[in-house]
PDB file of N, CA and C in Angstrom:
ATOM      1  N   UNK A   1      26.154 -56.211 -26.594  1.00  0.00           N
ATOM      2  CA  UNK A   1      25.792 -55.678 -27.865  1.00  0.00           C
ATOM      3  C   UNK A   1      26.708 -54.478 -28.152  1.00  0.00           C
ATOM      4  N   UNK A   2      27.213 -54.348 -29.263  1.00  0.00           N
ATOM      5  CA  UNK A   2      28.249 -53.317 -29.625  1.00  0.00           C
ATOM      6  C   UNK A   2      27.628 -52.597 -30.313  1.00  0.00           C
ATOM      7  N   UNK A   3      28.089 -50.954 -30.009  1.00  0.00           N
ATOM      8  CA  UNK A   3      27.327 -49.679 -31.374  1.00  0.00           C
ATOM      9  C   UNK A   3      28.375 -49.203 -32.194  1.00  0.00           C
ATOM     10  N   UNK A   4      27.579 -49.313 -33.198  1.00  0.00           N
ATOM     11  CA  UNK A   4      28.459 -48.918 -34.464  1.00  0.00           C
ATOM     12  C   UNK A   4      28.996 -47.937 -34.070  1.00  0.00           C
ATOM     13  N   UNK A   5      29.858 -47.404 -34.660  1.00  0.00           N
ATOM     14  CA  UNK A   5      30.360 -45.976 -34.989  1.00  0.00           C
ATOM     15  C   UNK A   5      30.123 -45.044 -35.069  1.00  0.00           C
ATOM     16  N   UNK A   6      29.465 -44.584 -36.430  1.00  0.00           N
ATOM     17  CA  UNK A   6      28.392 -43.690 -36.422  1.00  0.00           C
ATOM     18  C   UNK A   6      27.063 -43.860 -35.624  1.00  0.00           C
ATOM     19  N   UNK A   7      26.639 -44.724 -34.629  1.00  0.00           N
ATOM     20  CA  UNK A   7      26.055 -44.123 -33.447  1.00  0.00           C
ATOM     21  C   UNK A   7      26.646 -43.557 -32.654  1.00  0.00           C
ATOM     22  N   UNK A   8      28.227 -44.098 -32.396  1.00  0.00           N
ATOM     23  CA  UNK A   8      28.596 -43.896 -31.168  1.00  0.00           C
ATOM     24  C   UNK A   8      29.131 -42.325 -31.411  1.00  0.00           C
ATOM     25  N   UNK A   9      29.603 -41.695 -32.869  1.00  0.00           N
ATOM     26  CA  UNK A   9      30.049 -40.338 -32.519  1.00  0.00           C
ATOM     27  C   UNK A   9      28.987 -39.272 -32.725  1.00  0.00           C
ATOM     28  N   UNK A  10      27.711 -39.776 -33.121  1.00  0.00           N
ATOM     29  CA  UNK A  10      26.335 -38.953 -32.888  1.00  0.00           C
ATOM     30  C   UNK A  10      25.889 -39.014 -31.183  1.00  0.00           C
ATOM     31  N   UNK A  11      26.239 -39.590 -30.872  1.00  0.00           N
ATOM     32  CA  UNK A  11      26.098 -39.550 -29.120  1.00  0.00           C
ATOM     33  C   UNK A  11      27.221 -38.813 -28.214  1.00  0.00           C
ATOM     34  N   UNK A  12      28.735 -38.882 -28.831  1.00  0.00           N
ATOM     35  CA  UNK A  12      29.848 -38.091 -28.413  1.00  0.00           C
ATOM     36  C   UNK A  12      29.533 -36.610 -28.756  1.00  0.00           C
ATOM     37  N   UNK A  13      29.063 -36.431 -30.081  1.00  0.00           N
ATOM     38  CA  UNK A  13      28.320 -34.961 -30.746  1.00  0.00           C
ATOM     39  C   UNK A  13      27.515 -34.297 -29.894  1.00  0.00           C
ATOM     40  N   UNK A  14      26.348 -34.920 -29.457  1.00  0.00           N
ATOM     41  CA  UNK A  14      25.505 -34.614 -28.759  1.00  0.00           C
ATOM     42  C   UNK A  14      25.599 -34.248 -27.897  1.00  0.00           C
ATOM     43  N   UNK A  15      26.601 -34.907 -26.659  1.00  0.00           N
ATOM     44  CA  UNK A  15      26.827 -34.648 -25.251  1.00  0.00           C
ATOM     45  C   UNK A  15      27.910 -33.619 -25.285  1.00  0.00           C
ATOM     46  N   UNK A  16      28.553 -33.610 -26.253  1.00  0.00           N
ATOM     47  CA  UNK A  16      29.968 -32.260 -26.822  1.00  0.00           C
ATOM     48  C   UNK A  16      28.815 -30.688 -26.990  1.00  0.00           C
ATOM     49  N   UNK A  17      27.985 -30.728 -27.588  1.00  0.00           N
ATOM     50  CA  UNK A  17      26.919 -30.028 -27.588  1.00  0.00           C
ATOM     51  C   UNK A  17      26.381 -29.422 -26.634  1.00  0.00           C
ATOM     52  N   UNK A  18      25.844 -30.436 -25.834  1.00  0.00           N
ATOM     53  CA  UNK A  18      25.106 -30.281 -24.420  1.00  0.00           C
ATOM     54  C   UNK A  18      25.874 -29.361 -23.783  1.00  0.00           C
ATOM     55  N   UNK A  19      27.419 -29.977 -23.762  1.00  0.00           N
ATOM     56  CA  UNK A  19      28.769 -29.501 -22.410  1.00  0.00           C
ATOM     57  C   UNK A  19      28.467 -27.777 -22.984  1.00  0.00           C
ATOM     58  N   UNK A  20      28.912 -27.768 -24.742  1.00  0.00           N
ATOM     59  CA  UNK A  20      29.293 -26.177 -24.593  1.00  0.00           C
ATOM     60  C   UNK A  20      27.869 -25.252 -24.339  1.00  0.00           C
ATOM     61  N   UNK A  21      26.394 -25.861 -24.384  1.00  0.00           N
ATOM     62  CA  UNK A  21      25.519 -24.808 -23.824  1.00  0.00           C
ATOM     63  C   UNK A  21      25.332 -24.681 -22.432  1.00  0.00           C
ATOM     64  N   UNK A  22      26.124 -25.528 -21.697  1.00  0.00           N
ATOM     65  CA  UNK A  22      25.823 -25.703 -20.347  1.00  0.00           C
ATOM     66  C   UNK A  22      26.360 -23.722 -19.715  1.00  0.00           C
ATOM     67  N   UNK A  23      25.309 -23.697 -18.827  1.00  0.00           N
ATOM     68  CA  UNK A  23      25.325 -22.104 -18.344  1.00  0.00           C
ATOM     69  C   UNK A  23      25.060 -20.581 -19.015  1.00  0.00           C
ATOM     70  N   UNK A  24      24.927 -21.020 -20.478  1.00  0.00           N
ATOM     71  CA  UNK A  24      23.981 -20.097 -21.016  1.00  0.00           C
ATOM     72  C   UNK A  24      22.567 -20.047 -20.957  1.00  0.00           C
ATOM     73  N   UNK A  25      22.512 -18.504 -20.309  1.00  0.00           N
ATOM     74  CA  UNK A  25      20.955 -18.527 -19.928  1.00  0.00           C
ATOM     75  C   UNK A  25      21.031 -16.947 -20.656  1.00  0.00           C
ATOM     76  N   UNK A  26      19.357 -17.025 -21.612  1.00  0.00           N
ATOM     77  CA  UNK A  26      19.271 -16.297 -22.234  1.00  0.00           C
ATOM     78  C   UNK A  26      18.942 -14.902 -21.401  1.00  0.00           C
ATOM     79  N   UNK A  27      18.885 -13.400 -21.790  1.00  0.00           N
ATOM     80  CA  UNK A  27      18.638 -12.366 -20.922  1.00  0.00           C
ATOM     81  C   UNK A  27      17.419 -12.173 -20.321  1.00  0.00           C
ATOM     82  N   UNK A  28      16.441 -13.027 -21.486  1.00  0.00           N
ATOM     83  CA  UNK A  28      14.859 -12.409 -21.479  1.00  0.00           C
ATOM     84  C   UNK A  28      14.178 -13.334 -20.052  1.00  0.00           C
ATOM     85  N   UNK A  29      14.714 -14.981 -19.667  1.00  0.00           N
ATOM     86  CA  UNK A  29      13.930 -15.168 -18.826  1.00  0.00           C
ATOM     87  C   UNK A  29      14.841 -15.095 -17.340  1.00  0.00           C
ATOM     88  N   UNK A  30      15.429 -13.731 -17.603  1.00  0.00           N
ATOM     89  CA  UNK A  30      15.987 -13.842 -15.960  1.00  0.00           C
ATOM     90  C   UNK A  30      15.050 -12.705 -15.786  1.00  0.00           C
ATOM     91  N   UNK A  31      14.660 -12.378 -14.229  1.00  0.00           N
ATOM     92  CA  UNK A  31      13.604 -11.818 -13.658  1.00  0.00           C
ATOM     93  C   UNK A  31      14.035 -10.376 -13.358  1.00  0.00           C
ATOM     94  N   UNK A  32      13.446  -9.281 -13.780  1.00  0.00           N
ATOM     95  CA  UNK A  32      14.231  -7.914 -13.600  1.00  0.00           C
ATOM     96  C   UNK A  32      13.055  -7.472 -12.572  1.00  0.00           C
ATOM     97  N   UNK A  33      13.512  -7.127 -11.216  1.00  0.00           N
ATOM     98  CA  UNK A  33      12.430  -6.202 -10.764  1.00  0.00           C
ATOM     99  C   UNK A  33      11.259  -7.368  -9.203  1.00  0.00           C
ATOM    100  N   UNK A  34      10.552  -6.401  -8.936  1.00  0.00           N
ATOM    101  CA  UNK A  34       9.468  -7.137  -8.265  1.00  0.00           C
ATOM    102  C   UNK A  34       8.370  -7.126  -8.720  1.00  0.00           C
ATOM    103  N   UNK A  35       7.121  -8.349  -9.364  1.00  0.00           N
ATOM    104  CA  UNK A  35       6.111  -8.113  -9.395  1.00  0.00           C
ATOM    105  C   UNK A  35       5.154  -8.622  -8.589  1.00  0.00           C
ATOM    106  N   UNK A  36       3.926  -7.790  -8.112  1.00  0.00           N
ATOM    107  CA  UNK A  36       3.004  -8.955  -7.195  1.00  0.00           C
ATOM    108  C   UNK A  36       1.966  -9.368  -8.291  1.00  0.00           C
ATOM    109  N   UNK A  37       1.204 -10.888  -7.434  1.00  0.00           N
ATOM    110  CA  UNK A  37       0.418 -11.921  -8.427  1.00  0.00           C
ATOM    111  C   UNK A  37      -0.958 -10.693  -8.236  1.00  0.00           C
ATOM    112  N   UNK A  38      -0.853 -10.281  -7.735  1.00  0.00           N
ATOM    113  CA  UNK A  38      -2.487  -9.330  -7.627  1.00  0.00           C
ATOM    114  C   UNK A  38      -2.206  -8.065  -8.303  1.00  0.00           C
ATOM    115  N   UNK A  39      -3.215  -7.105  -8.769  1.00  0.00           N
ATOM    116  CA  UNK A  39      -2.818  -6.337  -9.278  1.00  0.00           C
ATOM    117  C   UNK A  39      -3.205  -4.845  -8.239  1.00  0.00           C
ATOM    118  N   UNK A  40      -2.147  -3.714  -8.843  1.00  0.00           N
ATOM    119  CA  UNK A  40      -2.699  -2.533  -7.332  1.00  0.00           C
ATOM    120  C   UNK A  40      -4.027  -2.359  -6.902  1.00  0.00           C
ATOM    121  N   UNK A  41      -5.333  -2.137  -7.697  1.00  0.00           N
ATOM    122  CA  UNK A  41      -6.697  -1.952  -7.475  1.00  0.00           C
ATOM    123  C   UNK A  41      -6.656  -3.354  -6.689  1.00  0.00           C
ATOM    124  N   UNK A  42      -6.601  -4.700  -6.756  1.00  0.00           N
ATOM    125  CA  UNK A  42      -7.107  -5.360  -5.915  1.00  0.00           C
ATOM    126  C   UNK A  42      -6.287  -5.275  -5.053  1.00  0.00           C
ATOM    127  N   UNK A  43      -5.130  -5.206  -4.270  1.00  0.00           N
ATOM    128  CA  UNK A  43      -4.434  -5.227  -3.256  1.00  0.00           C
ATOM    129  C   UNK A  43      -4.749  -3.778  -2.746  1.00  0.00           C
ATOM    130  N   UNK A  44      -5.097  -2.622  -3.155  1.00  0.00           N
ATOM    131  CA  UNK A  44      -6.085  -1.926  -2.189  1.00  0.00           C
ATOM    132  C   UNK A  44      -7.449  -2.038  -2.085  1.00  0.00           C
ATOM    133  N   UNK A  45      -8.185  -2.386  -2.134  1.00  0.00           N
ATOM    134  CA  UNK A  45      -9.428  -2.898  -2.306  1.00  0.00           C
ATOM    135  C   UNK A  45      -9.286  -3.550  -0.748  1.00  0.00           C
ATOM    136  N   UNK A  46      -8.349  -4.606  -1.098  1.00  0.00           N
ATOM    137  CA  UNK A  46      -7.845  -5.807  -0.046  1.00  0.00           C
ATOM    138  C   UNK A  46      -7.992  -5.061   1.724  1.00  0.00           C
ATOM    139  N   UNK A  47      -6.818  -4.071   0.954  1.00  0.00           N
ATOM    140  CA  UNK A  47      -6.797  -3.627   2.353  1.00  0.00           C
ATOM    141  C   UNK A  47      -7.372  -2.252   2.982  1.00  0.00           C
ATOM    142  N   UNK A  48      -8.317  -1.615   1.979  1.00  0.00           N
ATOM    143  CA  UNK A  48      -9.740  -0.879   2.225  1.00  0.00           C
ATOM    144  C   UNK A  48     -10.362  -2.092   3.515  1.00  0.00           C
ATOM    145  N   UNK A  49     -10.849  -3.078   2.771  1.00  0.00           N
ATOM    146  CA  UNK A  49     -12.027  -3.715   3.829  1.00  0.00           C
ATOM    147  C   UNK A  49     -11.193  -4.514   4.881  1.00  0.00           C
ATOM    148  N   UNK A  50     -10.138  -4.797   4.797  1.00  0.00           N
ATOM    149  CA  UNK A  50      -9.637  -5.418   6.261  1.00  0.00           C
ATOM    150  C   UNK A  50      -9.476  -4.095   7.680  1.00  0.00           C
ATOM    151  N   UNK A  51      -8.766  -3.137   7.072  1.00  0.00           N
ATOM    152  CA  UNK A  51      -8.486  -1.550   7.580  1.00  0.00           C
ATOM    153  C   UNK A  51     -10.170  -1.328   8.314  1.00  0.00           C
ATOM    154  N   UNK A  52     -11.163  -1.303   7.241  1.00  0.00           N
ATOM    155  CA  UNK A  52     -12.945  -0.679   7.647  1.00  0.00           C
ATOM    156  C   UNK A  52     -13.618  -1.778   8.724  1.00  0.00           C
ATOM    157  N   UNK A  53     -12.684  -3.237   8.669  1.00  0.00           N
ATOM    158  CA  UNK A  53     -13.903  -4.143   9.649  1.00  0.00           C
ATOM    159  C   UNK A  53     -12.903  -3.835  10.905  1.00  0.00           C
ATOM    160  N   UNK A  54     -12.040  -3.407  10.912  1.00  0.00           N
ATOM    161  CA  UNK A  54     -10.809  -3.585  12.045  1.00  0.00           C
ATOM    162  C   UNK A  54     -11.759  -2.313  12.646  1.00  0.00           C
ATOM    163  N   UNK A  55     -11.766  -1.249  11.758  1.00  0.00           N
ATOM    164  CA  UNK A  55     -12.483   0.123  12.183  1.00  0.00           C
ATOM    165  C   UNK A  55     -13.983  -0.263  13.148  1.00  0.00           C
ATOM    166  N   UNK A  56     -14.305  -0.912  12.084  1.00  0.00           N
ATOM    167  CA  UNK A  56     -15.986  -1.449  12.624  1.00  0.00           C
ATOM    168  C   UNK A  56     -16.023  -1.955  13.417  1.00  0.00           C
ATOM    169  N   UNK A  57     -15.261  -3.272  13.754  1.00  0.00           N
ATOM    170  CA  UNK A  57     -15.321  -4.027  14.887  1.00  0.00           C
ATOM    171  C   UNK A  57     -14.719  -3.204  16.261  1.00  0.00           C
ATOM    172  N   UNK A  58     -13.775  -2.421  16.234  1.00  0.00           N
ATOM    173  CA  UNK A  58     -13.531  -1.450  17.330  1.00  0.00           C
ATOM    174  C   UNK A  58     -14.321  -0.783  17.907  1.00  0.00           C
ATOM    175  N   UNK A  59     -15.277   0.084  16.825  1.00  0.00           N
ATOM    176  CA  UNK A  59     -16.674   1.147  17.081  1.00  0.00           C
ATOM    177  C   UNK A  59     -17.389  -0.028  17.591  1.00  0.00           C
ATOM    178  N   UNK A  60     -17.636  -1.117  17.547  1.00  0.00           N
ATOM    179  CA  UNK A  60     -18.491  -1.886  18.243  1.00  0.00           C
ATOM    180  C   UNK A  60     -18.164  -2.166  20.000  1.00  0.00           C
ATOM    181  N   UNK A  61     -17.182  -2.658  19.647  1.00  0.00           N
ATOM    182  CA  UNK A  61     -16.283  -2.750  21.523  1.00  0.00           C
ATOM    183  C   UNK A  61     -16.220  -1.663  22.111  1.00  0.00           C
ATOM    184  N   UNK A  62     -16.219  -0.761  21.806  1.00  0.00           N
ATOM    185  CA  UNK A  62     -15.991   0.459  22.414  1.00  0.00           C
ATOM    186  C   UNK A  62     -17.616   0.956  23.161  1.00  0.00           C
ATOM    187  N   UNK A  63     -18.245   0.829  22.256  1.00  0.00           N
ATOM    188  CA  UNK A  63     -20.044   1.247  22.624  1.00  0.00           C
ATOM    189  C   UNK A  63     -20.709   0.625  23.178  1.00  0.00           C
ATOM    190  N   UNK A  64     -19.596  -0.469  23.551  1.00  0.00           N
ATOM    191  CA  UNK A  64     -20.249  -1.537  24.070  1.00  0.00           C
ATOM    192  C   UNK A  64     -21.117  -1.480  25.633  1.00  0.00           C
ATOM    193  N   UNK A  65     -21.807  -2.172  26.657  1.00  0.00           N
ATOM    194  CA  UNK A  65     -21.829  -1.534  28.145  1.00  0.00           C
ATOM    195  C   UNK A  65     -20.705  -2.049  28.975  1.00  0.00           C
ATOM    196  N   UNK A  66     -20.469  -1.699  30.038  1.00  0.00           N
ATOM    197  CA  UNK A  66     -19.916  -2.659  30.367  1.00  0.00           C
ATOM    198  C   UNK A  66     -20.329  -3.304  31.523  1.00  0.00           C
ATOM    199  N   UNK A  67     -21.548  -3.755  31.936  1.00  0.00           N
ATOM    200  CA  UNK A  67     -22.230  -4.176  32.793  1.00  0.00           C
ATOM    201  C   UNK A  67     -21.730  -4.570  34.014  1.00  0.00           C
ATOM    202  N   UNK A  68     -21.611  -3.668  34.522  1.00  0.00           N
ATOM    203  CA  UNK A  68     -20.771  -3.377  35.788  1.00  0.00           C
ATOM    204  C   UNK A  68     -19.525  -3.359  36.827  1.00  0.00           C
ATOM    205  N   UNK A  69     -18.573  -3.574  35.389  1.00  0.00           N
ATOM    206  CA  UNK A  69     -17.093  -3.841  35.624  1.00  0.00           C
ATOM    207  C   UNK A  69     -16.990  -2.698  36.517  1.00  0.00           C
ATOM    208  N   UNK A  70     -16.965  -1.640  36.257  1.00  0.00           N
ATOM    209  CA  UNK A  70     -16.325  -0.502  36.849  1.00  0.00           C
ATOM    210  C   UNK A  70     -17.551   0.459  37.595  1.00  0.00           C
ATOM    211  N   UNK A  71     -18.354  -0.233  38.351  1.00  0.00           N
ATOM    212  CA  UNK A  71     -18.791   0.370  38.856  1.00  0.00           C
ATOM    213  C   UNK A  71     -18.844   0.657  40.150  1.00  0.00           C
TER     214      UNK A  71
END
């Protein structure tokens, strides 16, 4: 099956098109900076209660007896 003409230089257009945007990337979606997905109040929050059970669970081992290891 053969394409006319005027398909065939609307398809040469097109891909001539394509070539000259190839590697323009606009300023706005390149990434400036670091952000985290959490925000500061919850990422200390976070590590308030991991820091307090680490605390807690220590004060526990520690008070613990030690039923006659070292005696």
């Amino acid at each position: 099956m053969t394409t006319s003409r005027r398909l065939a230089d609307r398809k040469i257009a097109k891909f001539e098109k394509n070539i000259t945007k190839r590697g323009a990337v606009p300023e706005t979606s390149v990434k400036k900076g670091y952000e985290y997905p959490v925000g500061p109040i919850l990422l200390g929050f976070f590590v308030f209660v991991v820091i307090g059970s680490c605390k807690f669970s220590l004060s526990i081992i520690v008070n613990l007896p030690c039923y006659g290891f070292f005696d």
